[in-house]
C-alpha atoms as a PDB file:
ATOM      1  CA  UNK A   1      89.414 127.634  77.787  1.00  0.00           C
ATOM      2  CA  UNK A   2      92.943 126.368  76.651  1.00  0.00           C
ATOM      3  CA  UNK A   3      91.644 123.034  75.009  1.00  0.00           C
ATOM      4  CA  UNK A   4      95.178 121.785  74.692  1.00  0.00           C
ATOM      5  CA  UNK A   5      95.882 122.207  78.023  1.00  0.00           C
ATOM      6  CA  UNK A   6      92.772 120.696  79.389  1.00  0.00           C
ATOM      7  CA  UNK A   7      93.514 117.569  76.855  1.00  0.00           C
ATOM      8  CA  UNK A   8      96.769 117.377  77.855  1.00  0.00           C
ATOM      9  CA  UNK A   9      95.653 117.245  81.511  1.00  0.00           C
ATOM     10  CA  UNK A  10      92.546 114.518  80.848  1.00  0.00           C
ATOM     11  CA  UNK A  11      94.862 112.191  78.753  1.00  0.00           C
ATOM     12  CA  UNK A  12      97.724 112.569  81.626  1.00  0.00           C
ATOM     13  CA  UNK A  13      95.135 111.553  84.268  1.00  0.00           C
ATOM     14  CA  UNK A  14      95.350 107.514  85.289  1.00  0.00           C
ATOM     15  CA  UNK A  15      91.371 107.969  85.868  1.00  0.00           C
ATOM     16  CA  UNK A  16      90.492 108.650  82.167  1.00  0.00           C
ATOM     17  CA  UNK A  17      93.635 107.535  79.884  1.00  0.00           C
ATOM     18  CA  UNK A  18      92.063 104.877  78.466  1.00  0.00           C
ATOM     19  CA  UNK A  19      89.087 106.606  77.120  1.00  0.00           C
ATOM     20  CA  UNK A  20      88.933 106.605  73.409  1.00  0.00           C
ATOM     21  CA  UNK A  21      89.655 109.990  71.581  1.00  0.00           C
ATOM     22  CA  UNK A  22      85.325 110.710  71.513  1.00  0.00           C
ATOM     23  CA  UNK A  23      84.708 110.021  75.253  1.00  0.00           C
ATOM     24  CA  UNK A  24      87.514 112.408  76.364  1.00  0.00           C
ATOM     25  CA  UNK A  25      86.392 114.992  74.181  1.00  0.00           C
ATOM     26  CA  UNK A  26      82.967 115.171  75.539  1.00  0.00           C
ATOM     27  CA  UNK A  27      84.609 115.131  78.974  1.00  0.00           C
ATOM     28  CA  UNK A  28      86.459 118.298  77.519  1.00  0.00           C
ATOM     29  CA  UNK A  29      83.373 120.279  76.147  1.00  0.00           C
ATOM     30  CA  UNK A  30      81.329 119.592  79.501  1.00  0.00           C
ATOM     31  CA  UNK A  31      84.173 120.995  81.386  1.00  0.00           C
ATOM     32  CA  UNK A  32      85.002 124.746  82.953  1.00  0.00           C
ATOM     33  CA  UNK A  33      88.320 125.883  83.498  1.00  0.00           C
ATOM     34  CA  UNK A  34      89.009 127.781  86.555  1.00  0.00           C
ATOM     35  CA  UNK A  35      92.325 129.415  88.093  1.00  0.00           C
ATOM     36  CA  UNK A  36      92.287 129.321  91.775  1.00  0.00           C
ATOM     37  CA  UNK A  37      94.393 131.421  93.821  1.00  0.00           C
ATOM     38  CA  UNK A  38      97.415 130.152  96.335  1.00  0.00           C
ATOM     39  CA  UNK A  39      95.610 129.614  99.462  1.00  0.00           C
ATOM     40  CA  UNK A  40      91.987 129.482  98.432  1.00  0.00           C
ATOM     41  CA  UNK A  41      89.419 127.220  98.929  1.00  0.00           C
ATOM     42  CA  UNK A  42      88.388 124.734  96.091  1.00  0.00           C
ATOM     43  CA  UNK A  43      86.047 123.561  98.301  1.00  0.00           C
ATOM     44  CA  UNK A  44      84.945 123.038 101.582  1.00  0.00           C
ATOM     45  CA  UNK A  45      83.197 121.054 104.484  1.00  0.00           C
ATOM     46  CA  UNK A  46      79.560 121.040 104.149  1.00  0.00           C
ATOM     47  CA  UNK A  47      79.582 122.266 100.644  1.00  0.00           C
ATOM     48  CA  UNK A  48      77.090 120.008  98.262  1.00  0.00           C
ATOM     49  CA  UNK A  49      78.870 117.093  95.808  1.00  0.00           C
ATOM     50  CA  UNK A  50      78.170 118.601  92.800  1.00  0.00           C
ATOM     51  CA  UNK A  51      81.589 118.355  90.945  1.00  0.00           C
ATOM     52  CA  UNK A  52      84.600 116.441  89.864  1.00  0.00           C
ATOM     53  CA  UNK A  53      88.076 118.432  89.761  1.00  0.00           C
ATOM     54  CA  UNK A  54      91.061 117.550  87.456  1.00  0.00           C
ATOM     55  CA  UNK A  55      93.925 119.558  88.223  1.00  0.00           C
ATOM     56  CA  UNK A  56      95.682 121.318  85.245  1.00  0.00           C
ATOM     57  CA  UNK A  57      98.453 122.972  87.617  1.00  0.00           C
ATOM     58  CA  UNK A  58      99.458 122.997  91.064  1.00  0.00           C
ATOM     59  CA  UNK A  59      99.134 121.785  94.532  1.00  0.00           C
ATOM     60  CA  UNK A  60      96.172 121.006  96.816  1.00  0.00           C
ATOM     61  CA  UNK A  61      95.771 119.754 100.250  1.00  0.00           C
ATOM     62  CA  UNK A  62      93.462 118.267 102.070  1.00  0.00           C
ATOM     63  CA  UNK A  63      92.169 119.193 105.335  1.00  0.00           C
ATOM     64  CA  UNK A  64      89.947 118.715 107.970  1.00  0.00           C
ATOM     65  CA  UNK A  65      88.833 120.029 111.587  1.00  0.00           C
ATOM     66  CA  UNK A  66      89.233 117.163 114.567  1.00  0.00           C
ATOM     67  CA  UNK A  67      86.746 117.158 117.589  1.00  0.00           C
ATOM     68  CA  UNK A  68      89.114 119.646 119.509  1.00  0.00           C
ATOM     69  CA  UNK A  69      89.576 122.118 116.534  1.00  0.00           C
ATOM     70  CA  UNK A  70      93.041 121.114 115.927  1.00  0.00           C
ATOM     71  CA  UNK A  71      93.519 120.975 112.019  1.00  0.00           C
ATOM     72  CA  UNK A  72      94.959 117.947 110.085  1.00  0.00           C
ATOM     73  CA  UNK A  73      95.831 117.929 107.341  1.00  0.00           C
ATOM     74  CA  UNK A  74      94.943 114.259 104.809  1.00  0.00           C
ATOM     75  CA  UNK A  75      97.098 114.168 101.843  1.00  0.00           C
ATOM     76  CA  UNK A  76      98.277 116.130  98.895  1.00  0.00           C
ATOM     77  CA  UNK A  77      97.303 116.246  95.332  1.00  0.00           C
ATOM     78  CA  UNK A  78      98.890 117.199  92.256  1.00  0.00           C
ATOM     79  CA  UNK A  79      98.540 117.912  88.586  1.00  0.00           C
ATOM     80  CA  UNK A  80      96.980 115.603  86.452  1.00  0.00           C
ATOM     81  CA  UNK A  81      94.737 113.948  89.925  1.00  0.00           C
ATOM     82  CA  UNK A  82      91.491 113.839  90.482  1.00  0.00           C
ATOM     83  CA  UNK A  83      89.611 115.382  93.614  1.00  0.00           C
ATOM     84  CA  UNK A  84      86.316 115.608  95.049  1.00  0.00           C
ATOM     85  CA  UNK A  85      85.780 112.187  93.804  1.00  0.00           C
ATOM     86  CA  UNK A  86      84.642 110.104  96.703  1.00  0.00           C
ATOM     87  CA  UNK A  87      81.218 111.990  97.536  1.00  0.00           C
ATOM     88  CA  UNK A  88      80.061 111.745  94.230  1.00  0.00           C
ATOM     89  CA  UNK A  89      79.521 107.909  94.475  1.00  0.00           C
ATOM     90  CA  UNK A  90      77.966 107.888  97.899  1.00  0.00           C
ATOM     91  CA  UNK A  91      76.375 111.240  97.766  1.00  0.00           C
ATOM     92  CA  UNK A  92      77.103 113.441 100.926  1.00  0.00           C
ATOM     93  CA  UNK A  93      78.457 117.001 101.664  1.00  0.00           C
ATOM     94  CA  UNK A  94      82.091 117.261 101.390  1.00  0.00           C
ATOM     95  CA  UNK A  95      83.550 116.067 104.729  1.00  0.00           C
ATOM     96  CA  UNK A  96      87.101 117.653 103.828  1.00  0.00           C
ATOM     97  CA  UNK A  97      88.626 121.087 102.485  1.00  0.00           C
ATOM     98  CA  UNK A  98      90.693 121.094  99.830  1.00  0.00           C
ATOM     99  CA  UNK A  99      93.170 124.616  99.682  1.00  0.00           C
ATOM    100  CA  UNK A 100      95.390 125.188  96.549  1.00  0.00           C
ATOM    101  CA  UNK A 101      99.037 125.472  98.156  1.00  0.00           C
ATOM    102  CA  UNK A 102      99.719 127.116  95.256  1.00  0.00           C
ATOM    103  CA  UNK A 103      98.316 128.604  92.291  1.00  0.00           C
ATOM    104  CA  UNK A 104      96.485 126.279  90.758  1.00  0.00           C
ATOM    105  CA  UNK A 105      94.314 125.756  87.528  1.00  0.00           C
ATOM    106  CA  UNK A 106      91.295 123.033  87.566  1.00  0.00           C
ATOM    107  CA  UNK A 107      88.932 121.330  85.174  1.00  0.00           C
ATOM    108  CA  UNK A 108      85.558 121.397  87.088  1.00  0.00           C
ATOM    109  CA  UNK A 109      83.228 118.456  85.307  1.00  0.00           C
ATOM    110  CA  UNK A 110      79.838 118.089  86.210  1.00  0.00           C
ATOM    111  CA  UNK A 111      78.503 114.702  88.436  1.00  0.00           C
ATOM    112  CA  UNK A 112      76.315 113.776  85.868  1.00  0.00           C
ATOM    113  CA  UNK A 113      78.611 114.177  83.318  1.00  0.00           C
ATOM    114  CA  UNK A 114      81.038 112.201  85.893  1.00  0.00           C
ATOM    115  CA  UNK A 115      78.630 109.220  86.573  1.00  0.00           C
ATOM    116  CA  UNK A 116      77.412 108.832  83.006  1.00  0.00           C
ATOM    117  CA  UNK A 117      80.895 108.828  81.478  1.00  0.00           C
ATOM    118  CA  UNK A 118      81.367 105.607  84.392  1.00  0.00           C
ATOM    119  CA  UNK A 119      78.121 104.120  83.587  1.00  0.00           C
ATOM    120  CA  UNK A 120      79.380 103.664  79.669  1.00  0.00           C
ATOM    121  CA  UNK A 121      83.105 102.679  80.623  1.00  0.00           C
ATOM    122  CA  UNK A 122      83.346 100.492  83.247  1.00  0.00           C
ATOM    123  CA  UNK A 123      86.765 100.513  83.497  1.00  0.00           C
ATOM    124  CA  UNK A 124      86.406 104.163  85.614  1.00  0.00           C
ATOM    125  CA  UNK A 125      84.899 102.501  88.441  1.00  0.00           C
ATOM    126  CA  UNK A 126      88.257  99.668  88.392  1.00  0.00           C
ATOM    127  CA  UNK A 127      90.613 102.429  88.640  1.00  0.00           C
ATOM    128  CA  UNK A 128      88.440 104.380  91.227  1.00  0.00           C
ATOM    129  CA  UNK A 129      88.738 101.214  93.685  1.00  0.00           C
ATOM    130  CA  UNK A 130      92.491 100.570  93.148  1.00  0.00           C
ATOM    131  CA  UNK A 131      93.288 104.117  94.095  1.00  0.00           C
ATOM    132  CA  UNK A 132      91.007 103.328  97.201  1.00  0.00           C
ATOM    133  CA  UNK A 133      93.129 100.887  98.174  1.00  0.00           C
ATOM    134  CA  UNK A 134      96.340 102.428  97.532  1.00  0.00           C
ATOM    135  CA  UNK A 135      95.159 105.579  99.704  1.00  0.00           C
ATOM    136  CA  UNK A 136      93.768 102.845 102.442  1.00  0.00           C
ATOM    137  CA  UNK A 137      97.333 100.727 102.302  1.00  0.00           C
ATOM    138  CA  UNK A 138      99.127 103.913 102.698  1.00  0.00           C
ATOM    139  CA  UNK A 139      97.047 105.285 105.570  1.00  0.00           C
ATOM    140  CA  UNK A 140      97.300 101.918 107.439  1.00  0.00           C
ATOM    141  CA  UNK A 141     100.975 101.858 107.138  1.00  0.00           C
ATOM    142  CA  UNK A 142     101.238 105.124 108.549  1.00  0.00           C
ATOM    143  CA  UNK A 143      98.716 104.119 111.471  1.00  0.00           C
ATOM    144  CA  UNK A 144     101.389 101.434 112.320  1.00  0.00           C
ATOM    145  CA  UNK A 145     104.342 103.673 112.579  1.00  0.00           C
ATOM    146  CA  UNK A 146     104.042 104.427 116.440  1.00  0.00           C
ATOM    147  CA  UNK A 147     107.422 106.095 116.587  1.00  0.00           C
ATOM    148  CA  UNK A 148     107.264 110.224 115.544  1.00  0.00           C
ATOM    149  CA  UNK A 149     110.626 110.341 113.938  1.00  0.00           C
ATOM    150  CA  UNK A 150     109.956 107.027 111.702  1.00  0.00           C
ATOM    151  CA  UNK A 151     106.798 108.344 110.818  1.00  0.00           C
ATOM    152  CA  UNK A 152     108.767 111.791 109.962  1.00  0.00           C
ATOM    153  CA  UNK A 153     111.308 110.086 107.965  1.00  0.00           C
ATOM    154  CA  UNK A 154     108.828 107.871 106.312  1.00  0.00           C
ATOM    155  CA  UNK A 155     106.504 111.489 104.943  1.00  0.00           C
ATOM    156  CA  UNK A 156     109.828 112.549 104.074  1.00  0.00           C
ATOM    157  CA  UNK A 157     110.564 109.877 102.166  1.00  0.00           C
ATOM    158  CA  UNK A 158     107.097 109.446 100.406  1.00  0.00           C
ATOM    159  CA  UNK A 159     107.514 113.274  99.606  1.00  0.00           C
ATOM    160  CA  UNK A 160     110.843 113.029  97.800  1.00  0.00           C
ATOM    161  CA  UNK A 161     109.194 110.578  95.817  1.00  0.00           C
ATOM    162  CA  UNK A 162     106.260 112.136  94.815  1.00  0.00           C
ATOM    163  CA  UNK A 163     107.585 115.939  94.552  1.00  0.00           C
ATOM    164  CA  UNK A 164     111.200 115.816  94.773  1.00  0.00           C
ATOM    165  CA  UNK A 165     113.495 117.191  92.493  1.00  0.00           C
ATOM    166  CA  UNK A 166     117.300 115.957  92.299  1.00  0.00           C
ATOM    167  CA  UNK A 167     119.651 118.797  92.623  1.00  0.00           C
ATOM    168  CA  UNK A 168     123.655 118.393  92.738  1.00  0.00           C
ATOM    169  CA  UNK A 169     122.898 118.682  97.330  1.00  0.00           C
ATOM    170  CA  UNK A 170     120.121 116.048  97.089  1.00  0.00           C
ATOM    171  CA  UNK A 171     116.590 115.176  96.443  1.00  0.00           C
ATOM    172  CA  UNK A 172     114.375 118.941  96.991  1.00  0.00           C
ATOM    173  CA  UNK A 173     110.795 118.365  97.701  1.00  0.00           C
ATOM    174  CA  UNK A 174     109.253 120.639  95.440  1.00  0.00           C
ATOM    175  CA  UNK A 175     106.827 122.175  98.085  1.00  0.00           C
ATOM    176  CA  UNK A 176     106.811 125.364 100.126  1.00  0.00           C
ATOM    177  CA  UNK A 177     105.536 123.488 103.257  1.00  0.00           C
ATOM    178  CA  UNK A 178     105.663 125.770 106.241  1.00  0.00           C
ATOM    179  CA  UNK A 179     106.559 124.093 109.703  1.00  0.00           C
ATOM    180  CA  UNK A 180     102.973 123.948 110.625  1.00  0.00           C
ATOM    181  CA  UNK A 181     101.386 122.656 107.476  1.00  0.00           C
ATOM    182  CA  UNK A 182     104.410 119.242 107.596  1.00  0.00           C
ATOM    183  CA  UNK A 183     103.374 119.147 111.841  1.00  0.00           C
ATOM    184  CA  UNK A 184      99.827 119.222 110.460  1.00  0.00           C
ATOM    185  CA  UNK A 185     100.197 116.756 108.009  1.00  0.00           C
ATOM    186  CA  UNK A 186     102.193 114.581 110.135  1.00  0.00           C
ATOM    187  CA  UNK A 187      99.716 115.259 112.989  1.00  0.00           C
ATOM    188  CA  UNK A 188     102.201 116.028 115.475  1.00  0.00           C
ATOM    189  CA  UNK A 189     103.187 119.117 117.896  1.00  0.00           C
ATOM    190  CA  UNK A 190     105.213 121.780 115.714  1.00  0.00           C
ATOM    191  CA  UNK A 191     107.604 121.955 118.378  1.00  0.00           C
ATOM    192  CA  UNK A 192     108.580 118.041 118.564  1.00  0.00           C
ATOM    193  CA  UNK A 193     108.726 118.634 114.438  1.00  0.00           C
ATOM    194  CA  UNK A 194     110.953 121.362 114.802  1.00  0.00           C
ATOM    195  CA  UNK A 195     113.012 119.210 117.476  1.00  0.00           C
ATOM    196  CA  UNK A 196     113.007 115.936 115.055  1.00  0.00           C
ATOM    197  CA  UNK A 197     114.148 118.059 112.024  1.00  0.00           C
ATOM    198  CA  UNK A 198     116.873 119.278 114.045  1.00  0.00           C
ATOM    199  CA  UNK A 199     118.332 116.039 114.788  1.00  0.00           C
ATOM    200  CA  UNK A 200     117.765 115.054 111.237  1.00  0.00           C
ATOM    201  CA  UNK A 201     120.196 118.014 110.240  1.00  0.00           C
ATOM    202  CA  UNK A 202     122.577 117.055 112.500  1.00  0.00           C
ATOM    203  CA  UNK A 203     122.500 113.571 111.222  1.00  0.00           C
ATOM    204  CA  UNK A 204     123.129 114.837 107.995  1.00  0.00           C
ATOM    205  CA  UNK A 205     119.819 113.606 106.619  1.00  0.00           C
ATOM    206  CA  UNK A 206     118.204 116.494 105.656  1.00  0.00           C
ATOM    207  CA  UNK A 207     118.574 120.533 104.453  1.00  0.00           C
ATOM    208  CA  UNK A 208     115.994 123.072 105.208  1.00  0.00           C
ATOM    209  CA  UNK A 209     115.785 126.469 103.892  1.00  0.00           C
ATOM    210  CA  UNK A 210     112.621 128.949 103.670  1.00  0.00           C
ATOM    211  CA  UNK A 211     110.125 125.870 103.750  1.00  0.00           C
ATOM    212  CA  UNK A 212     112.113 124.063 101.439  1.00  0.00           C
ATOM    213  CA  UNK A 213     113.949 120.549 102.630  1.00  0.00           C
ATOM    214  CA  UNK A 214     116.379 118.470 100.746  1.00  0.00           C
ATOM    215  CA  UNK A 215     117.156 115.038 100.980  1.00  0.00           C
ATOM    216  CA  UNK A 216     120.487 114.517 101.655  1.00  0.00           C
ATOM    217  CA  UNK A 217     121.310 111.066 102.726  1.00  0.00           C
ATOM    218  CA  UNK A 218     118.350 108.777 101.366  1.00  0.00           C
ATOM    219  CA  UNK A 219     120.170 105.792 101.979  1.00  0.00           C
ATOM    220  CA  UNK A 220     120.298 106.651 105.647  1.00  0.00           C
ATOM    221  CA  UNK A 221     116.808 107.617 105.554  1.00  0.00           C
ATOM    222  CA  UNK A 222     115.583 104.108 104.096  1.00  0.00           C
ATOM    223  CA  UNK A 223     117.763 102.363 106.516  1.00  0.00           C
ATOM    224  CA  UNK A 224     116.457 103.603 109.829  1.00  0.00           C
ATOM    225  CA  UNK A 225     113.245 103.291 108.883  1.00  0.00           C
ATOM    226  CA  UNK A 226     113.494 100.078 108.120  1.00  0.00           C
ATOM    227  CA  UNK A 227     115.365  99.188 111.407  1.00  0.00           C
ATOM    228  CA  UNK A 228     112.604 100.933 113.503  1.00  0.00           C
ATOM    229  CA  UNK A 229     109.590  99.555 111.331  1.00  0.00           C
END
């Protein structure tokens, strides 16, 4: 195990970086470090809640089946975030699937380890709830967007944020998101994505290039959305 790198990762997270210097060590010594291939499965549907996962390095999404098979895909979570937390406080089988997008590197730590470390700093549980209710707000705002290329431009938006990098074009969301995974995560057709980003390069808004896009006109961006909200 690279202890530095899992220290560095458990003081980064906003779940435990208020835990004095003895709590986050024990976190540390009950922890296993795995590396997890691009594409694989951290885990998935049905599997027991046994585990808590820090992520050291990379991407993960989260996915699920609907009733018609169609996949959707939930959100996306990156270094120094928790996962797999939810079903360890109302014990159930993992109702999602969470795939490294890319390589990625996780601290696994143990539920009990998980709920004792809670039980002893309150505080845990505090944080836990207002990331609940950022992830609610955030899903409720996109429930309200009832126009596809708002709700387009609004992901877009919300991924330049989170994973975009400024280059002299624009703002370059640091993702390889194929076509299908953004429709997917959108939950719309590929082809009306593939139509919308179209007309979103022809506005001038955006640049795509082998699953990369670039922001190129934020200000545009933040304008029409707030015009069609």
């Amino acid at each position: 195990m690279n202890k530095k790198r899992v220290n560095h990762a458990y003081a980064k997270c906003s779940l435990f970086s208020s835990l004095d210097t003895a709590t986050l060590n024990h976190l540390i010594a009950s922890s296993k470090v795995k590396s997890i291939p691009s594409s694989d499965c951290i885990f998935d549907i049905g599997d027991p809640s046994e585990e808590l996962y820090l992520l050291i390095e990379g991407y993960v999404s989260f996915q699920y089946y609907a009733l018609n098979g169609k996949k959707v895909s939930l959100s996306i979570a990156d270094k120094h975030m928790v996962i797999g937390d939810m079903e360890l406080l109302d014990p159930t089988p993992r109702k999602s699937r969470a795939v490294a997008m890319t390589a990625c590197e996780v601290a696994i730590l143990p539920k009990l380890d998980f709920l004792r470390t809670c039980r002893e700093n309150p505080i845990i549980f505090e944080k836990l709830l207002k990331i609940y209710s950022r992830r609610l707000q955030q899903a409720t705002r996109i429930m309200l967007i009832k126009d596809d290329s708002s709700l387009l431009c609004s992901v877009l938006l919300n991924l330049s944020q989170r994973f975009g990098n400024t280059t002299p074009q624009g703002i370059e969301i640091q993702l390889s998101l194929s076509q299908e995974e953004l429709a997917s995560y959108i939950g719309i057709p590929r082809q009306r994505l593939n139509r919308m980003l179209g007309d979103f390069k022809n506005n001038g808004w955006i640049q795509t290039k082998y699953n990369t896009i670039t922001l190129l006109d934020e200000e545009s961006m933040n304008q029409f959305l707030s015009q069609t909200a």
